[in-house]
N, C-alpha and C. Protein backbone atom coordinates (compact mmCIF):
# COMPACT_ATOMS: atom_id res chain seq x y z
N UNK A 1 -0.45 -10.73 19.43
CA UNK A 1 0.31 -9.53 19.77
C UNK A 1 -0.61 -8.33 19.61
N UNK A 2 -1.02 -7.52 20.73
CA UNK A 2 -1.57 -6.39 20.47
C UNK A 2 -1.09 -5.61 20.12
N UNK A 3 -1.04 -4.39 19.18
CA UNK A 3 -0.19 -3.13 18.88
C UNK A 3 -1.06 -1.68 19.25
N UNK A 4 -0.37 -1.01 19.51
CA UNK A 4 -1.01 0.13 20.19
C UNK A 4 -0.97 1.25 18.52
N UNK A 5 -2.01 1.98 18.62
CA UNK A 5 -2.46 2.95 17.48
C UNK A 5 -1.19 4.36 17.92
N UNK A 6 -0.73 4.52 16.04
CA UNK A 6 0.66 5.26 15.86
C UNK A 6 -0.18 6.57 16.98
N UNK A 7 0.96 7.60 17.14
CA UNK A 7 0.14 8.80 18.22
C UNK A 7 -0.47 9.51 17.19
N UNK A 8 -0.70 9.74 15.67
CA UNK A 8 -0.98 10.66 15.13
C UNK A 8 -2.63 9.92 14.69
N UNK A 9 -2.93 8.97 15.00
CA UNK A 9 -3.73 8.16 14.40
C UNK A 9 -5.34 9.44 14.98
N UNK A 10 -5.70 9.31 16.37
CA UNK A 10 -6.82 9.92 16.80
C UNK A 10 -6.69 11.63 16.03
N UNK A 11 -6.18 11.84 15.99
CA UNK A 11 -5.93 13.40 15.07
C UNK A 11 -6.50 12.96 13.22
N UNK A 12 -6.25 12.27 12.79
CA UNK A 12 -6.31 12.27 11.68
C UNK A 12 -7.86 11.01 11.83
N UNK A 13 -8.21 10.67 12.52
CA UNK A 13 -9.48 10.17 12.75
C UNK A 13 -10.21 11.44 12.50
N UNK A 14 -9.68 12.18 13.23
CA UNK A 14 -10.68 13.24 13.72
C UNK A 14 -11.20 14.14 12.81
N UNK A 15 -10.19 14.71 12.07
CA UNK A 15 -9.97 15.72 10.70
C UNK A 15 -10.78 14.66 9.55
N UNK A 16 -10.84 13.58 9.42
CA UNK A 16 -11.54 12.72 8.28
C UNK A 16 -13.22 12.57 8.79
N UNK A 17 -13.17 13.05 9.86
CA UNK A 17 -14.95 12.88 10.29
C UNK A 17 -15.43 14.07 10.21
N UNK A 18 -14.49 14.84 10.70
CA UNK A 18 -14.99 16.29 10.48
C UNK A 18 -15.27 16.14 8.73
N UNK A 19 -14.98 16.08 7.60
CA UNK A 19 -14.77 16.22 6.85
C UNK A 19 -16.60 15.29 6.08
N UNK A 20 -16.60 14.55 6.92
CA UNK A 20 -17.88 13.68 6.62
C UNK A 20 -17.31 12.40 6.43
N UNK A 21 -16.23 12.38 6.23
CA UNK A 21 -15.90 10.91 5.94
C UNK A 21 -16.18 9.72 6.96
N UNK A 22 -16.76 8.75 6.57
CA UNK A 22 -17.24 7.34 7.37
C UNK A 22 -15.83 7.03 7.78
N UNK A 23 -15.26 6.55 8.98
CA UNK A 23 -14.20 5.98 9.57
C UNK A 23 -14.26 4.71 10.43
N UNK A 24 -13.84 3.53 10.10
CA UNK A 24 -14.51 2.67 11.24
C UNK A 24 -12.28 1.86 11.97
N UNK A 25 -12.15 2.31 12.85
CA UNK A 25 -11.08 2.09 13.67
C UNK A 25 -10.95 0.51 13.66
N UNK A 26 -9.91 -0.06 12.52
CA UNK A 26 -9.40 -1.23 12.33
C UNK A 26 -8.51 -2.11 13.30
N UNK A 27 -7.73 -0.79 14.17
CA UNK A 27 -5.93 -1.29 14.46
C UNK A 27 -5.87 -2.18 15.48
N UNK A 28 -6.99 -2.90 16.73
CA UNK A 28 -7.13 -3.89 16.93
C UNK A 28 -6.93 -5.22 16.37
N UNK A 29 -7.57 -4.87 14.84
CA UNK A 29 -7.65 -6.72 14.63
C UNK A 29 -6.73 -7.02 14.12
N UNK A 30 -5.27 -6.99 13.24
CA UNK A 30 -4.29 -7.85 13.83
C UNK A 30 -4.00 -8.26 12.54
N UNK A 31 -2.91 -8.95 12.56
CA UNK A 31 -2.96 -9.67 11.17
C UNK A 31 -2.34 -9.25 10.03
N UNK A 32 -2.25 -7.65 10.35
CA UNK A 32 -1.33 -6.80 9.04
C UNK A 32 -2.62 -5.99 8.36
N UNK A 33 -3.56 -6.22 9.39
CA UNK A 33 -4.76 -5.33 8.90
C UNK A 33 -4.46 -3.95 9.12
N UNK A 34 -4.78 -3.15 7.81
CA UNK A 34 -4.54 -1.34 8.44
C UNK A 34 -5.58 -0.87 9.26
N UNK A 35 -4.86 0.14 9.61
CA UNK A 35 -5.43 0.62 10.81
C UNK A 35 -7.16 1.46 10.73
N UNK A 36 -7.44 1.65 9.31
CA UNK A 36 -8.84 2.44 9.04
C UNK A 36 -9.30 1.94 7.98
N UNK A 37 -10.61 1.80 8.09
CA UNK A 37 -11.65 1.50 6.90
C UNK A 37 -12.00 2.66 6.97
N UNK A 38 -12.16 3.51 5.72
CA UNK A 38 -12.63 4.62 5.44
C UNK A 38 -13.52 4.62 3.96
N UNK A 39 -14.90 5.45 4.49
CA UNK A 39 -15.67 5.47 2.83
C UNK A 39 -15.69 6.87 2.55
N UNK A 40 -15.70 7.19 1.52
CA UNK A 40 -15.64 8.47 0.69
C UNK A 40 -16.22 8.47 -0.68
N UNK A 41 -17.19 9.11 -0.70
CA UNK A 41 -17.86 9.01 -2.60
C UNK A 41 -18.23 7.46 -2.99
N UNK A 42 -19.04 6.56 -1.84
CA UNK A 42 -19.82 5.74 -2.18
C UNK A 42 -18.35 4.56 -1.68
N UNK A 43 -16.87 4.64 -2.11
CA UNK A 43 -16.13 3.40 -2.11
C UNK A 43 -15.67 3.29 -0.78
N UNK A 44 -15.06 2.38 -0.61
CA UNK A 44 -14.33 2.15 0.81
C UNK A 44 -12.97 1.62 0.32
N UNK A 45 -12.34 2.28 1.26
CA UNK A 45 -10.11 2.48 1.24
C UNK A 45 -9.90 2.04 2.69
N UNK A 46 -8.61 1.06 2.60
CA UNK A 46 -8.19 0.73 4.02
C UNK A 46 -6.69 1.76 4.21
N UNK A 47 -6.73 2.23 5.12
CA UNK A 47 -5.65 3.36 5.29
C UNK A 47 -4.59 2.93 6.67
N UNK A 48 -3.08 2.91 6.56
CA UNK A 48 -2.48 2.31 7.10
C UNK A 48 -1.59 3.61 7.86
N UNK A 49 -1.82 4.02 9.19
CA UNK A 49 -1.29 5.28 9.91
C UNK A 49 -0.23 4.81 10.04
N UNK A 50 0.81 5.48 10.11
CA UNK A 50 2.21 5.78 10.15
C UNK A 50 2.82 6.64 10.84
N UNK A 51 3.58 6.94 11.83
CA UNK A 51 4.03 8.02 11.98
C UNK A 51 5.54 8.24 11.01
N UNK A 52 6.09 10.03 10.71
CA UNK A 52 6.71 10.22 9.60
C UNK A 52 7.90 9.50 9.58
N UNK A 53 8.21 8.21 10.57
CA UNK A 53 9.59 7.89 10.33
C UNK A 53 8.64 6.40 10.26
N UNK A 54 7.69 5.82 10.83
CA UNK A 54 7.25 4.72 11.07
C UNK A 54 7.79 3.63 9.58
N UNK A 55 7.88 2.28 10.06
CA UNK A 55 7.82 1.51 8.94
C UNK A 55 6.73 0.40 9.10
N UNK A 56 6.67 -0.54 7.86
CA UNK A 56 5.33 -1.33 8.21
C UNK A 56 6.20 -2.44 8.94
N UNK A 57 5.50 -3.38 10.09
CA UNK A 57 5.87 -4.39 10.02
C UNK A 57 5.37 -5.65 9.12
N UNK A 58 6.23 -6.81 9.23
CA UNK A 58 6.31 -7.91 7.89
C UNK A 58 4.82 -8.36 7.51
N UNK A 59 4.10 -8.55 9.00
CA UNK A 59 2.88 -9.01 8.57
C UNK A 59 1.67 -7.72 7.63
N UNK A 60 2.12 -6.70 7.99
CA UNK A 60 1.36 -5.49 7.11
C UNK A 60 2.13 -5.56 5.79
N UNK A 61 3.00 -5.55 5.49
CA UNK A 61 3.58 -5.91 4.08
C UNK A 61 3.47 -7.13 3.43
N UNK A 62 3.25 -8.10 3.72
CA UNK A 62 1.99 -9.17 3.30
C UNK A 62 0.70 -8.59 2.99
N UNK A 63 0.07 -7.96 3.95
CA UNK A 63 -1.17 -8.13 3.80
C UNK A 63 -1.14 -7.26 2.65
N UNK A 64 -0.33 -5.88 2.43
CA UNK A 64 -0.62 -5.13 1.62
C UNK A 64 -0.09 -5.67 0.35
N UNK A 65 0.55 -6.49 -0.03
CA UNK A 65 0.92 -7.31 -1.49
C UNK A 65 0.30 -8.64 -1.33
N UNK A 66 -0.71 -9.43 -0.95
CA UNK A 66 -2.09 -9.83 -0.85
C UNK A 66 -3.46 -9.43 -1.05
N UNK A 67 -3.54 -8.22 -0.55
CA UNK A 67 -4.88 -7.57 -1.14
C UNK A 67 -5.40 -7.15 -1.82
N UNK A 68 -6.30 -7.16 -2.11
CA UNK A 68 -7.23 -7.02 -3.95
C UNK A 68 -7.41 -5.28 -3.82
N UNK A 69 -7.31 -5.04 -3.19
CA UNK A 69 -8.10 -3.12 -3.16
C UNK A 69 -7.01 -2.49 -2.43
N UNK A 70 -7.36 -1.26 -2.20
CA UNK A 70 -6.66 -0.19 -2.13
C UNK A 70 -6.26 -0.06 -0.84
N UNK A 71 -4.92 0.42 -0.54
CA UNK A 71 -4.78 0.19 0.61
C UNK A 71 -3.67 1.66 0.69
N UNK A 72 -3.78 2.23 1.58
CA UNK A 72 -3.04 3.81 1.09
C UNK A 72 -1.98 3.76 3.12
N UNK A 73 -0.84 4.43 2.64
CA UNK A 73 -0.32 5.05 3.91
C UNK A 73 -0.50 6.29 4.27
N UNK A 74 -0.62 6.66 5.42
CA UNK A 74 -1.04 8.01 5.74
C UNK A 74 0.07 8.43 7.13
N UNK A 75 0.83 9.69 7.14
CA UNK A 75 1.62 10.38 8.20
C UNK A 75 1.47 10.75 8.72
N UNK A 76 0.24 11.96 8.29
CA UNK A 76 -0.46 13.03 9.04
C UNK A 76 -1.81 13.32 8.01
N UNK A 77 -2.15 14.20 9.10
CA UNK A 77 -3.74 14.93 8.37
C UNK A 77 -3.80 15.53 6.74
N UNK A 78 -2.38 16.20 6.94
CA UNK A 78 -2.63 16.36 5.50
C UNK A 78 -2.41 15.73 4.46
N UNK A 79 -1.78 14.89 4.53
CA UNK A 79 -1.61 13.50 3.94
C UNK A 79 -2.81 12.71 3.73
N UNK A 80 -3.90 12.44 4.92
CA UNK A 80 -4.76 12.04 4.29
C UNK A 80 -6.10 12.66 3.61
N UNK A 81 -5.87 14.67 3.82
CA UNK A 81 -6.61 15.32 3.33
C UNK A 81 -6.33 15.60 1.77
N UNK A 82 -5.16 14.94 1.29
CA UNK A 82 -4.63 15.24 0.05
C UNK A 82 -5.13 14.01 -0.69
N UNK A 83 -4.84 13.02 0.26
CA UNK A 83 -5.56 11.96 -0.44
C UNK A 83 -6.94 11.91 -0.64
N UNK A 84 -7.57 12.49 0.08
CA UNK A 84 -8.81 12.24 0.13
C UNK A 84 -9.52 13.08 -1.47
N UNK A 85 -8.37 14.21 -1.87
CA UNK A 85 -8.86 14.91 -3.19
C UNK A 85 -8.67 13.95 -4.58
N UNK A 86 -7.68 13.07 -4.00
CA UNK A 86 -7.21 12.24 -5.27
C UNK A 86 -8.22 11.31 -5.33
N UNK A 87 -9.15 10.39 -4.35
CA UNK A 87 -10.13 9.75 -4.58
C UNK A 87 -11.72 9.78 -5.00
C-alpha cells in the first residue's frame, strides 16, 4: 500500500533544513515507518507528520510501541521547531 505524505509534511521539511537540520524523507518505505529521519546535535529522531486532526494508522502504532528510540509526532513547523529546542 503506498501512502501519500500528510500536506504539511514538505513545509516542515523545509523549515528543519533551513534550520541546518539533516532530513532524510522516510514516508515511502512502509511498514509503520515515520515519515523523517532527522539528525540534530550529533543523534538521529524518527519523526512521524501528522496533520492537526490526523491519526496514526495500526501499522505505525506497532511500529511506534516496537521501537527502541525515539520516535516523536509532529503537526506543524512549530511543533517541530519546539521540539527541536527540547533535544
Amino acid at each position: 500500500v503506498r501512502h501519500r505524505a500528510d500536506e504539511n509534511q514538505q513545509e516542515i521539511v523545509k523549515a528543519l533544513r533551513e534550520l541546518g537540520v539533516s532530513v532524510l524523507v522516510l514516508s515511502q518505505v512502509g511498514g509503520g515507518c515515520p515519515d523523517l529521519l532527522i539528525g540534530w546535535r550529533k543523534k538521529n529522531y524518527l519523526l512521524e507528520i501528522k496533520t492537526e486532526n490526523g491519526k496514526l494508522r495500526k501499522s505505525q502504532v506497532e511500529f511506534f510501541d516496537t521501537w527502541k528510540g525515539r520516535v516523536f509526532i509532529v503537526r506543524s513547523v512549530n511543533e517541530a521547531l519546539e521540539l527541536l529546542d527540547c533535544l
